[in-house]
Protein backbone atom coordinates (compact mmCIF):
# COMPACT_ATOMS: atom_id res chain seq x y z
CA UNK A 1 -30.76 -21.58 -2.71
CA UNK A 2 -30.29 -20.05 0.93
CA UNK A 3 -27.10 -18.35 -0.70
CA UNK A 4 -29.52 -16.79 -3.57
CA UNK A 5 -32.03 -15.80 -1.25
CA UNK A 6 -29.75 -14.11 1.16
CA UNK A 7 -27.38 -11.77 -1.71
CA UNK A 8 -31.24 -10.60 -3.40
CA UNK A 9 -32.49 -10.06 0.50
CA UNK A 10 -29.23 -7.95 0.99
CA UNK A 11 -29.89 -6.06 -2.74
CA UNK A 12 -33.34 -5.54 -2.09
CA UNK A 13 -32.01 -3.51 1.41
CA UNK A 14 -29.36 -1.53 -0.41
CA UNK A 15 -31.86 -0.36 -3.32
CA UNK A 16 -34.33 0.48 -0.62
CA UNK A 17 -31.76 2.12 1.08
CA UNK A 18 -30.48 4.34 -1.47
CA UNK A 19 -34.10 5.29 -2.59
CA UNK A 20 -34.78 5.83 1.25
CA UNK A 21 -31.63 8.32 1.17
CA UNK A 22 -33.02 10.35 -2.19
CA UNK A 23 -36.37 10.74 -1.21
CA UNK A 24 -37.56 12.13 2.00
CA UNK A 25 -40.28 9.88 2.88
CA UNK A 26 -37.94 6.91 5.14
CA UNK A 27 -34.26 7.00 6.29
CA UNK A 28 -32.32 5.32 3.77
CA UNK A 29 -29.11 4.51 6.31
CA UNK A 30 -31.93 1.71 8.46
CA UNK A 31 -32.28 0.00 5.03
CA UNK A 32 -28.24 0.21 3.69
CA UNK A 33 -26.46 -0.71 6.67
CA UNK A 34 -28.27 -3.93 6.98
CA UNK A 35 -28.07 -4.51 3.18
CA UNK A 36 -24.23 -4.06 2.88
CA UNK A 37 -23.71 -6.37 6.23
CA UNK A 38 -24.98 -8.81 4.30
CA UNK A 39 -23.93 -8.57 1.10
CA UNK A 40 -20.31 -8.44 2.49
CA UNK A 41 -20.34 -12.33 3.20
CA UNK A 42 -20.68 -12.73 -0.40
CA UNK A 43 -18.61 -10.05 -1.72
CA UNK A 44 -15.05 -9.14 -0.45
CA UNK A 45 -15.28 -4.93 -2.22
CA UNK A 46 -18.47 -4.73 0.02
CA UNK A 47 -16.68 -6.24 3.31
CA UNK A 48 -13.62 -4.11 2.65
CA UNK A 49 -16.10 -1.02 2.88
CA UNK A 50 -17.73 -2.22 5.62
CA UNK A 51 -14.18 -2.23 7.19
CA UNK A 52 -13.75 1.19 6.10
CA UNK A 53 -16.61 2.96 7.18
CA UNK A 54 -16.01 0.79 10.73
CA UNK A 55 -12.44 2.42 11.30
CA UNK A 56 -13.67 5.75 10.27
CA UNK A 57 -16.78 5.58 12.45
CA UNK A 58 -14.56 4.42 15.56
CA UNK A 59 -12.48 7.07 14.51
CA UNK A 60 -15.19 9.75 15.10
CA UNK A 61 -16.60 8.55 18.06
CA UNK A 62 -12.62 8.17 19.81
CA UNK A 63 -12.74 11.97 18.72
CA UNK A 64 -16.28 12.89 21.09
CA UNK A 65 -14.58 10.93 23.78
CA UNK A 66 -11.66 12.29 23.86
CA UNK A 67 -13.18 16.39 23.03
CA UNK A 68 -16.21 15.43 26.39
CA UNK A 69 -13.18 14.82 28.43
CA UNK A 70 -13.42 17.37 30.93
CA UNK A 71 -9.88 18.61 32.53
CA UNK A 72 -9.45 18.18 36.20
């Protein structure tokens, strides 16, 4: 039951999410990030794009760093 509850809490974020990014009225990312960090205990595709987007945003931020570097 706790299993059930938790996947339709983690759909109910990403449809909320993805209506939030379509229409301009809330941000849509507050609502999908949540939804996909939970639905990827239940679903490996979801985890494996959670893994993704992790290296890619670590990626980007290594990039600032290294460009705010100042030279001495």
């Amino acid at each position: 039951m706790l299993k059930l509850l938790r996947i339709l809490s983690g759909l109910g974020l990403v449809l909320l999410g993805i209506l939030g990014l379509i229409l301009p009225i809330m941000p849509g990312w507050v609502f999908l990030i949540p939804g996909l960090v939970i639905l990827a205990d239940h679903f490996p595709p979801v985890r494996r794009l959670l893994h993704w987007a992790k290296g890619k945003f670590e990626q980007q931020t290594g990039r600032m760093r290294d460009n705010n570097k100042t030279p001495q």
